[in-house]
C-alpha atoms as a PDB file:
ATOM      1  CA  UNK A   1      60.125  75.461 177.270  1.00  0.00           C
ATOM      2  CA  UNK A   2      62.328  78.518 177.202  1.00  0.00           C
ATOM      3  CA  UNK A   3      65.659  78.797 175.123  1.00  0.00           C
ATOM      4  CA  UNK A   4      68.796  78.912 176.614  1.00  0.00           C
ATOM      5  CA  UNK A   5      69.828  82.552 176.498  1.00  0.00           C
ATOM      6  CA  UNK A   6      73.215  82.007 178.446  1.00  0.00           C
ATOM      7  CA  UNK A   7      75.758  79.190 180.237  1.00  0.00           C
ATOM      8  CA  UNK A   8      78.080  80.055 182.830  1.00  0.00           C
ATOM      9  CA  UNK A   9      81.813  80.729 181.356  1.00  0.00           C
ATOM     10  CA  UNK A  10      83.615  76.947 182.353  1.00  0.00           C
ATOM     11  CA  UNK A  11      86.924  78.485 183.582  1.00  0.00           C
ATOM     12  CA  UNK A  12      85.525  82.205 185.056  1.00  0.00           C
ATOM     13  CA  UNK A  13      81.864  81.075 186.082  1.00  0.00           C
ATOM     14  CA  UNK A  14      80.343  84.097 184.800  1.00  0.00           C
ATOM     15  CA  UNK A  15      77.142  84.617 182.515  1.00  0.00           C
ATOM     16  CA  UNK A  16      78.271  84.366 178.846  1.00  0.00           C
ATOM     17  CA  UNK A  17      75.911  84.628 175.875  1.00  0.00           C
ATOM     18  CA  UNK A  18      75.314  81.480 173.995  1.00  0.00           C
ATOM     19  CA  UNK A  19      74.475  83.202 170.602  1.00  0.00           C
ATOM     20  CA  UNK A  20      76.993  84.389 168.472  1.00  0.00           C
ATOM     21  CA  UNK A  21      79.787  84.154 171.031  1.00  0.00           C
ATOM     22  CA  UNK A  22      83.143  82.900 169.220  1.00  0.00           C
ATOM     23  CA  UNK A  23      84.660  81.594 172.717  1.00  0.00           C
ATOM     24  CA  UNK A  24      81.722  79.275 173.281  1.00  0.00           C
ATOM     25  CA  UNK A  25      81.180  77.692 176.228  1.00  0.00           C
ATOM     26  CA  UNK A  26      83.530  80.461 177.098  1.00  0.00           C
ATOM     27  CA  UNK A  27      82.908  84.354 178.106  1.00  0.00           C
ATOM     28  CA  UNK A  28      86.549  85.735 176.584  1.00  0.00           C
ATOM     29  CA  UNK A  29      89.547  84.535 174.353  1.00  0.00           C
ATOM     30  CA  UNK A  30      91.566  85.071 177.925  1.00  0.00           C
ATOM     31  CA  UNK A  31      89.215  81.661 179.336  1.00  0.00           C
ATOM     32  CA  UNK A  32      89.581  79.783 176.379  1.00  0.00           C
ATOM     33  CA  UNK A  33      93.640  80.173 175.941  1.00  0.00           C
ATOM     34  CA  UNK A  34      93.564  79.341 180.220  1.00  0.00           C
ATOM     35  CA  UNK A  35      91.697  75.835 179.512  1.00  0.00           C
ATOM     36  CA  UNK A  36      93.792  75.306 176.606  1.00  0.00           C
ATOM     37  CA  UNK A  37      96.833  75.799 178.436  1.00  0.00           C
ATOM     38  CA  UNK A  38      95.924  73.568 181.257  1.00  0.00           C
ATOM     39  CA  UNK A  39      95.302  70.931 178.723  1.00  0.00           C
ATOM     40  CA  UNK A  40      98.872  71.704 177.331  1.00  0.00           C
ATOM     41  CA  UNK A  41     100.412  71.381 180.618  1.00  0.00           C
ATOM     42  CA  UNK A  42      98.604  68.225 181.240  1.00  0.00           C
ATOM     43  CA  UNK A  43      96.095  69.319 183.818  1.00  0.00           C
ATOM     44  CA  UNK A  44      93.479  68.214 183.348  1.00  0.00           C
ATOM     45  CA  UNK A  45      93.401  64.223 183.058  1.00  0.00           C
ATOM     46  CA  UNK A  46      90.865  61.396 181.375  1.00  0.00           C
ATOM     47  CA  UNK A  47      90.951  58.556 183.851  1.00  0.00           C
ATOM     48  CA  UNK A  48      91.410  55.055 182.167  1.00  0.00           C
ATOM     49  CA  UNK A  49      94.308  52.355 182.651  1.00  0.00           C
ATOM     50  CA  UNK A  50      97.923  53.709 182.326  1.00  0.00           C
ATOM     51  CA  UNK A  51      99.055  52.638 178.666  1.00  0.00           C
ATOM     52  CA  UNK A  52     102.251  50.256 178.733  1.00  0.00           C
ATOM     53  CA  UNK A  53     105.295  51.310 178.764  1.00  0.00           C
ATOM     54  CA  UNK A  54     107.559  50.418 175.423  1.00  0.00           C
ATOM     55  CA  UNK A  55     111.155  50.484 175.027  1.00  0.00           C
ATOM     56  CA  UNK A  56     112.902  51.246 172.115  1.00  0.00           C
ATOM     57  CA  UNK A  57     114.720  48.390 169.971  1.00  0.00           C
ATOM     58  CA  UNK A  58     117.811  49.723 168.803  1.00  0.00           C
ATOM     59  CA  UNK A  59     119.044  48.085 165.205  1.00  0.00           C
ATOM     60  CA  UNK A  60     122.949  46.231 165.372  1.00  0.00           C
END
């Protein structure tokens, strides 16, 4: 078996070194920050049921 040298960047799709790469699975900062963002903006999604919806009791 061979070692895996280098992945494909997630956000870019191009070559990026496994080893000593700081962004990894990423090729740059710039792809890392995009993904990040998109998970900020709420992009991206994990499917599962819809939690319920709660409203607030307010004290008298």
């Amino acid at each position: 078996m061979s070692a895996i040298v280098s992945i494909k960047c997630p956000q870019c799709k191009k070559e990026a070194p496994l080893a000593d790469n700081p962004y990894r699975p990423f090729c740059s900062k710039r792809c890392k920050m995009i993904d990040l963002g998109t998970w900020a903006n709420e992009g991206y999604r994990i499917p599962g049921e819809k939690a319920p919806e709660h409203e607030e009791e307010e004290d008298e």
